[in-house]
Protein backbone atom coordinates (compact mmCIF):
# COMPACT_ATOMS: atom_id res chain seq x y z
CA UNK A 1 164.01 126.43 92.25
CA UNK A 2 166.48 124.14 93.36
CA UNK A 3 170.29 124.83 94.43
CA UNK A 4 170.89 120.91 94.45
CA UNK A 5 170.34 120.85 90.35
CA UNK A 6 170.81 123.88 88.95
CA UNK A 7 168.21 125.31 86.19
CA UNK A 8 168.58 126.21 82.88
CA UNK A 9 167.31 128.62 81.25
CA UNK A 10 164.90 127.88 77.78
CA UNK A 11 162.72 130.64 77.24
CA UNK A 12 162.54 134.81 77.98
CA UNK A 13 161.04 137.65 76.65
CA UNK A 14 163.19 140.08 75.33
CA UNK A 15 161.53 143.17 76.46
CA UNK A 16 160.14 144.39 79.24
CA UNK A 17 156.16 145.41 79.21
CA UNK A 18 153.42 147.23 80.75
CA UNK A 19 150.55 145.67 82.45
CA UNK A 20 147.15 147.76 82.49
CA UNK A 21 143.55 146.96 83.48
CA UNK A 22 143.27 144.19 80.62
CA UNK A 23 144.98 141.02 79.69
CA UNK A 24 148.52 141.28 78.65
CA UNK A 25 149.94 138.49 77.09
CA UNK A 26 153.73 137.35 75.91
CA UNK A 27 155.23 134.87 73.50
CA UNK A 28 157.66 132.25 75.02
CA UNK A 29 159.71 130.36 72.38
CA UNK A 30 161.05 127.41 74.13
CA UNK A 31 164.45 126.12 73.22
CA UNK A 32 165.53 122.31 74.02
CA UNK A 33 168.00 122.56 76.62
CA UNK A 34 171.10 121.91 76.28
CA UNK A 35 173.28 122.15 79.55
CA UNK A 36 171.99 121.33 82.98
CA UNK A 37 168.30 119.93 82.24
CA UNK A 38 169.93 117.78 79.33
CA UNK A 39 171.87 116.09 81.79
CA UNK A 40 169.31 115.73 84.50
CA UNK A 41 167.24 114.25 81.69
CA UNK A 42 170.28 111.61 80.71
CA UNK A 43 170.49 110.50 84.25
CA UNK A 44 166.55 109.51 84.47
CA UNK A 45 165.26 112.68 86.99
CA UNK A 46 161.66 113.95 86.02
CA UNK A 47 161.57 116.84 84.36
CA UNK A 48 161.13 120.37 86.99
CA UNK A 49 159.87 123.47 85.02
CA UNK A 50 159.81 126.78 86.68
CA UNK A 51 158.31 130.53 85.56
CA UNK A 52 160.17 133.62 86.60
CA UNK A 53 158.39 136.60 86.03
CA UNK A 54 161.35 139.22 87.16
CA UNK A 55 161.65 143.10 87.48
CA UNK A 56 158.47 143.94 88.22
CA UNK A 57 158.84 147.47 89.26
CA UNK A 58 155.62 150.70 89.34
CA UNK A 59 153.44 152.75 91.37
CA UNK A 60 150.37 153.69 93.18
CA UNK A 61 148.09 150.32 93.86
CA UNK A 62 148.15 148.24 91.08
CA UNK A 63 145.68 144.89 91.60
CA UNK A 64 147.71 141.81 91.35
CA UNK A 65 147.49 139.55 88.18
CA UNK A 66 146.51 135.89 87.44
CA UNK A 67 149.26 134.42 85.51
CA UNK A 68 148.07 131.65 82.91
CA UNK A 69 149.92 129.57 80.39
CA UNK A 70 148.49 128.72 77.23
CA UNK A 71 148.95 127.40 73.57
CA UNK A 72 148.61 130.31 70.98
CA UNK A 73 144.60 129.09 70.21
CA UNK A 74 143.29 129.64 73.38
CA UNK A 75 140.64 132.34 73.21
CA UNK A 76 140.22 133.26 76.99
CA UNK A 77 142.78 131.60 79.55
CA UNK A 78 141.52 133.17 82.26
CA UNK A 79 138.40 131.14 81.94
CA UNK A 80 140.34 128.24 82.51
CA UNK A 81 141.43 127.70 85.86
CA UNK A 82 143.68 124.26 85.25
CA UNK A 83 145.52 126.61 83.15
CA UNK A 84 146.13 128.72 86.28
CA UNK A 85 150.24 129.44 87.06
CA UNK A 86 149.77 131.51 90.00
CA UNK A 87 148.92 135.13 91.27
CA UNK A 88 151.21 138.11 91.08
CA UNK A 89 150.90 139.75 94.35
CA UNK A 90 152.06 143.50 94.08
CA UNK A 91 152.04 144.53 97.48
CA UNK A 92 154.92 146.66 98.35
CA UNK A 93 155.56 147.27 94.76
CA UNK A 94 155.86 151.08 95.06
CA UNK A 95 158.99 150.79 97.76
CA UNK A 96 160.79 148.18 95.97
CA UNK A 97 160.72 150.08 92.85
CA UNK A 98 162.32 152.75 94.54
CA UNK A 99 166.37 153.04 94.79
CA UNK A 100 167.22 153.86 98.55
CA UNK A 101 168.24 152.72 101.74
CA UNK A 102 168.08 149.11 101.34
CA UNK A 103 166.33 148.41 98.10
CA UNK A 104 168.13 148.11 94.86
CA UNK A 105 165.00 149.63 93.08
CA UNK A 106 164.88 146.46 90.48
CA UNK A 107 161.29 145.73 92.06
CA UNK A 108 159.74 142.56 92.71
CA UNK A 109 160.65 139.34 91.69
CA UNK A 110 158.40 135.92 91.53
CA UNK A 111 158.84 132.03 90.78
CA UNK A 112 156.48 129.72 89.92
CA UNK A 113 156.61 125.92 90.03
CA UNK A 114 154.89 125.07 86.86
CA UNK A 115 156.07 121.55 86.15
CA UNK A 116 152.85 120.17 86.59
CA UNK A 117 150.95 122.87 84.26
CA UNK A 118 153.35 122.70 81.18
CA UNK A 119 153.19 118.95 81.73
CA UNK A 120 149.29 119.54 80.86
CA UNK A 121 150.16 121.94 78.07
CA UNK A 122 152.63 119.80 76.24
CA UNK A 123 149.21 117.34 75.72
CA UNK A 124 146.98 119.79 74.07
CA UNK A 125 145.44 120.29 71.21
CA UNK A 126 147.81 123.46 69.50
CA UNK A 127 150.82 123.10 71.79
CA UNK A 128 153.83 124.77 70.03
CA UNK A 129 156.80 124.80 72.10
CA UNK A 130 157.66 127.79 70.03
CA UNK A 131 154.74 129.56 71.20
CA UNK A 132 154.05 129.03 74.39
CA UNK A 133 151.43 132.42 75.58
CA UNK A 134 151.72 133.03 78.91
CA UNK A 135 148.84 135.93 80.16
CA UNK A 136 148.36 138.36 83.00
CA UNK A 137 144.95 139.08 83.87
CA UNK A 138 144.13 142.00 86.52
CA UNK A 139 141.64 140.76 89.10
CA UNK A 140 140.34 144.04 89.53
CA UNK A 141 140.45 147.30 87.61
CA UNK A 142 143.57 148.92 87.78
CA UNK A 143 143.30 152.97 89.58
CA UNK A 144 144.55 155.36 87.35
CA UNK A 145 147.82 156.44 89.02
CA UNK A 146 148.81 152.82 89.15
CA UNK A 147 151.48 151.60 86.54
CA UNK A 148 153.27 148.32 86.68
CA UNK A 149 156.15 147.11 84.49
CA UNK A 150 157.74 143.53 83.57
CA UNK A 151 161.09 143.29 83.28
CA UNK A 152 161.21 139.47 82.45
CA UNK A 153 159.43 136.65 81.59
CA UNK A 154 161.41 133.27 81.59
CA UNK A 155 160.92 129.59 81.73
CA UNK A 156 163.62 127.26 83.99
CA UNK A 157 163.49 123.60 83.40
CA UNK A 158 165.67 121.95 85.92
């Protein structure tokens, strides 16, 4: 993200959520924006859209997670690699989750550059800006002591 334009918030979950050894997937509502990405919009600058996926906080060794988007219809986004946002890397998650000496304990924090991705979505068949799915799928099974935790979920258009 940017510090030249800032970003504007359209879209969060308002809870946080587990992730286990099987898909998880959230609802996005996206709201037009109304502040900064209005007016970069006004003066003629392409559109920048960016996925925060915040708080991530747990335990033991958690695999990491293949973020896709998706409109509500689609019946397995992982199968669909253009659909693809990114991987959640959890390494270190068990320290940053702890409060101490130098760490806050809020976990791990990610962003994703997903202009070109919603640019995709916003052409398909289905595509409800009010429902925008966005899913984590483990690429491996999950160990038993592991347990992982989203604190956020949110959408930036700058």
């Amino acid at each position: 993200m940017s510090t030249e334009h800032p970003c504007e918030m359209v879209a969060a979950t308002q809870e946080s959520f587990p992730l286990a050894s099987r898909d998880a997937t959230v609802s996005l509502s996206i709201e037009p924006p109304t502040g900064p990405a209005l007016q970069a919009q006004a003066a003629g600058r392409p559109r920048q859209a960016y996925l925060r996926v915040e708080r991530v906080t747990g335990k033991g060794m958690p695999p990491s997670y293949e973020i896709y988007l998706h409109p509500p219809g689609e019946p397995q986004p992982g199968s669909r690699e253009e659909l693809c946002a990114g991987v959640l890397p959890l390494f270190g998650l068990d320290k940053a989750s702890r409060q101490g000496a130098g760490h806050a304990g809020t976990g791990l924090h990610y962003v994703f550059d997903v202009t070109e991705l919603m640019a995709r979505l916003e052409q398909e068949p289905g595509w409800d800006p009010k429902d925008l799915r966005v899913t984590f799928v483990p690429r491996r099974q999950a160990k038993r002591e592991a347990e992982v935790r989203v604190g956020r979920v949110s959408l930036y258009y700058e």
